[in-house]
C-alpha atoms as a PDB file:
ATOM      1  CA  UNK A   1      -6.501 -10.147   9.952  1.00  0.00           C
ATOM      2  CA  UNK A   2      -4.083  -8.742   7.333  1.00  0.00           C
ATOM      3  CA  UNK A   3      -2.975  -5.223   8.332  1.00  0.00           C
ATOM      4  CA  UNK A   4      -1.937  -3.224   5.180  1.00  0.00           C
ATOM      5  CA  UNK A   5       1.646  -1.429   6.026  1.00  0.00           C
ATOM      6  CA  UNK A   6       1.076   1.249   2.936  1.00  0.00           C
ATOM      7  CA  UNK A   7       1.391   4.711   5.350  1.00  0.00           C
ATOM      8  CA  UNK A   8       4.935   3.429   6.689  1.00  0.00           C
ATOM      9  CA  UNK A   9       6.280   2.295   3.719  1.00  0.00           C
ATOM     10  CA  UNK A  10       5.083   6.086   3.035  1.00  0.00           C
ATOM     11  CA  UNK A  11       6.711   7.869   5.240  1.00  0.00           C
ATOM     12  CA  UNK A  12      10.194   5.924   5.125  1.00  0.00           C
ATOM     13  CA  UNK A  13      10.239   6.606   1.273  1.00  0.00           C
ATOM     14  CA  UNK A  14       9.186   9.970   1.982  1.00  0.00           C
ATOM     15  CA  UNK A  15       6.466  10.118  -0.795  1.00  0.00           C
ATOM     16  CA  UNK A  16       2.878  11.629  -0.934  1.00  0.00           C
ATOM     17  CA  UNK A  17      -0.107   9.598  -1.533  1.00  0.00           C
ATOM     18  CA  UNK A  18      -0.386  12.130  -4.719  1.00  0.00           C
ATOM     19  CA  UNK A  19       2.625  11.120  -5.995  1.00  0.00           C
ATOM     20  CA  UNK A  20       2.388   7.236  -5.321  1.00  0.00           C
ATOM     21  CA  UNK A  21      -0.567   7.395  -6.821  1.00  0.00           C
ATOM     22  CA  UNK A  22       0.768   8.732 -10.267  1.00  0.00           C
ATOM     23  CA  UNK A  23       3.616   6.062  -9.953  1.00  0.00           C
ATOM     24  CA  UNK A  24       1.120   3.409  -9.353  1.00  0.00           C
ATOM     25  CA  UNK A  25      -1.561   4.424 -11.884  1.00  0.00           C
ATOM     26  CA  UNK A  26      -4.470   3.483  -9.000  1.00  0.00           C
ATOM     27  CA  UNK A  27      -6.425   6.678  -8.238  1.00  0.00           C
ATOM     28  CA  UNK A  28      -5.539   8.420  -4.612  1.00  0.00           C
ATOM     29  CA  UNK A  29      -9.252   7.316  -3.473  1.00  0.00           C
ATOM     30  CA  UNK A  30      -8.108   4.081  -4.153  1.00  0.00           C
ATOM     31  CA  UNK A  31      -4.641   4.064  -2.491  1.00  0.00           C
ATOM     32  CA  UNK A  32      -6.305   5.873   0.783  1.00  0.00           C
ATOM     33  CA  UNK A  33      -8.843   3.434   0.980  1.00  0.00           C
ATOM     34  CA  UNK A  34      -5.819   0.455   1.241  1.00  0.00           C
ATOM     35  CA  UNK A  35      -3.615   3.237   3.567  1.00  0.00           C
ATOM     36  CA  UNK A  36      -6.778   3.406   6.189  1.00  0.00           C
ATOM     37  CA  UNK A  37      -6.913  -0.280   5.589  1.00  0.00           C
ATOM     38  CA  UNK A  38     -10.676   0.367   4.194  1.00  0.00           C
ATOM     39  CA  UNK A  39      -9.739  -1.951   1.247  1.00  0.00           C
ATOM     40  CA  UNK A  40     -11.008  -5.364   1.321  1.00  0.00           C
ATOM     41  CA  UNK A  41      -8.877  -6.462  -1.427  1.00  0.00           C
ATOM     42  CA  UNK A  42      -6.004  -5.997  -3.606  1.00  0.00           C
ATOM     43  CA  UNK A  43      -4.907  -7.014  -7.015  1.00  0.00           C
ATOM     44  CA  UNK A  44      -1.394  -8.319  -7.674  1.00  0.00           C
ATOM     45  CA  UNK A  45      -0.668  -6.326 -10.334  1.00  0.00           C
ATOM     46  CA  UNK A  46      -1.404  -3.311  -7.585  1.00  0.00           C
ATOM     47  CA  UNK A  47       0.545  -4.370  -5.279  1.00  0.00           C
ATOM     48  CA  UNK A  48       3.576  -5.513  -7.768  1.00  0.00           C
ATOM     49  CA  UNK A  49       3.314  -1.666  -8.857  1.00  0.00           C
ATOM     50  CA  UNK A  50       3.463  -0.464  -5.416  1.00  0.00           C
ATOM     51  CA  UNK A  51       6.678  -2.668  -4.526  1.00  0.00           C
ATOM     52  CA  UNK A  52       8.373  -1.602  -7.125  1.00  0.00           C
ATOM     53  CA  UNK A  53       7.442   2.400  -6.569  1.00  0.00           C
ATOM     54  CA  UNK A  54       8.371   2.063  -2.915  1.00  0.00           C
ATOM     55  CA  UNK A  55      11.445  -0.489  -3.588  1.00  0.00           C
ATOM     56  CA  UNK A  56       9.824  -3.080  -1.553  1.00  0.00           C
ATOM     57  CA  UNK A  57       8.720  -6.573  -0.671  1.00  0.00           C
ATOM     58  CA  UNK A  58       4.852  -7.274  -0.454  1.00  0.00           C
ATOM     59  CA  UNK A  59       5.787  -8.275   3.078  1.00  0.00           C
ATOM     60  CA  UNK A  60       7.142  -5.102   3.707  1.00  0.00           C
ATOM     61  CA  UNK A  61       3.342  -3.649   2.862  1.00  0.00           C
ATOM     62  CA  UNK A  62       1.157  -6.900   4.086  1.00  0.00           C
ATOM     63  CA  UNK A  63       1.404  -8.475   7.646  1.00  0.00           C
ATOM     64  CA  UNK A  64      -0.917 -10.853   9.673  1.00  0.00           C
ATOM     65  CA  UNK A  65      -1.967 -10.115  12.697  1.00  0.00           C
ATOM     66  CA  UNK A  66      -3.921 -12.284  15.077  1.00  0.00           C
ATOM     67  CA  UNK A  67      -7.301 -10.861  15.889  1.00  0.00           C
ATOM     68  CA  UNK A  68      -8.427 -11.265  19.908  1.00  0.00           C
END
């Protein structure tokens, strides 16, 4: 399963989902759906938008996690 890291990149940038979302150009709908990990995919210009908003690696935002 690939668990989406978006809320603690948040929080350790300090920035709101209202004001990522302006960055980012992707509506906050949007942007909550990947933060609840609701999304069931992302586009790579998204997520090259949200690296460079939150000064980040995708790995930073994406992990893989073994499901049990």
């Amino acid at each position: 399963m690939i668990k989406v890291n978006l809320d603690v990149m948040m929080a350790k940038r300090r920035i709101s989902l209202n004001d990522l979302s302006e960055k980012v150009e992707v509506t906050p709908a949007n942007l909550s759906k990947l933060k609840n990990e609701k999304g069931k995919a992302i586009r790579f210009s998204t997520l090259d938008a949200l690296c460079k908003a939150l000064d980040c690696q995708p790995g930073d935002l994406l992990e893989y996690v073994e499901e049990s």
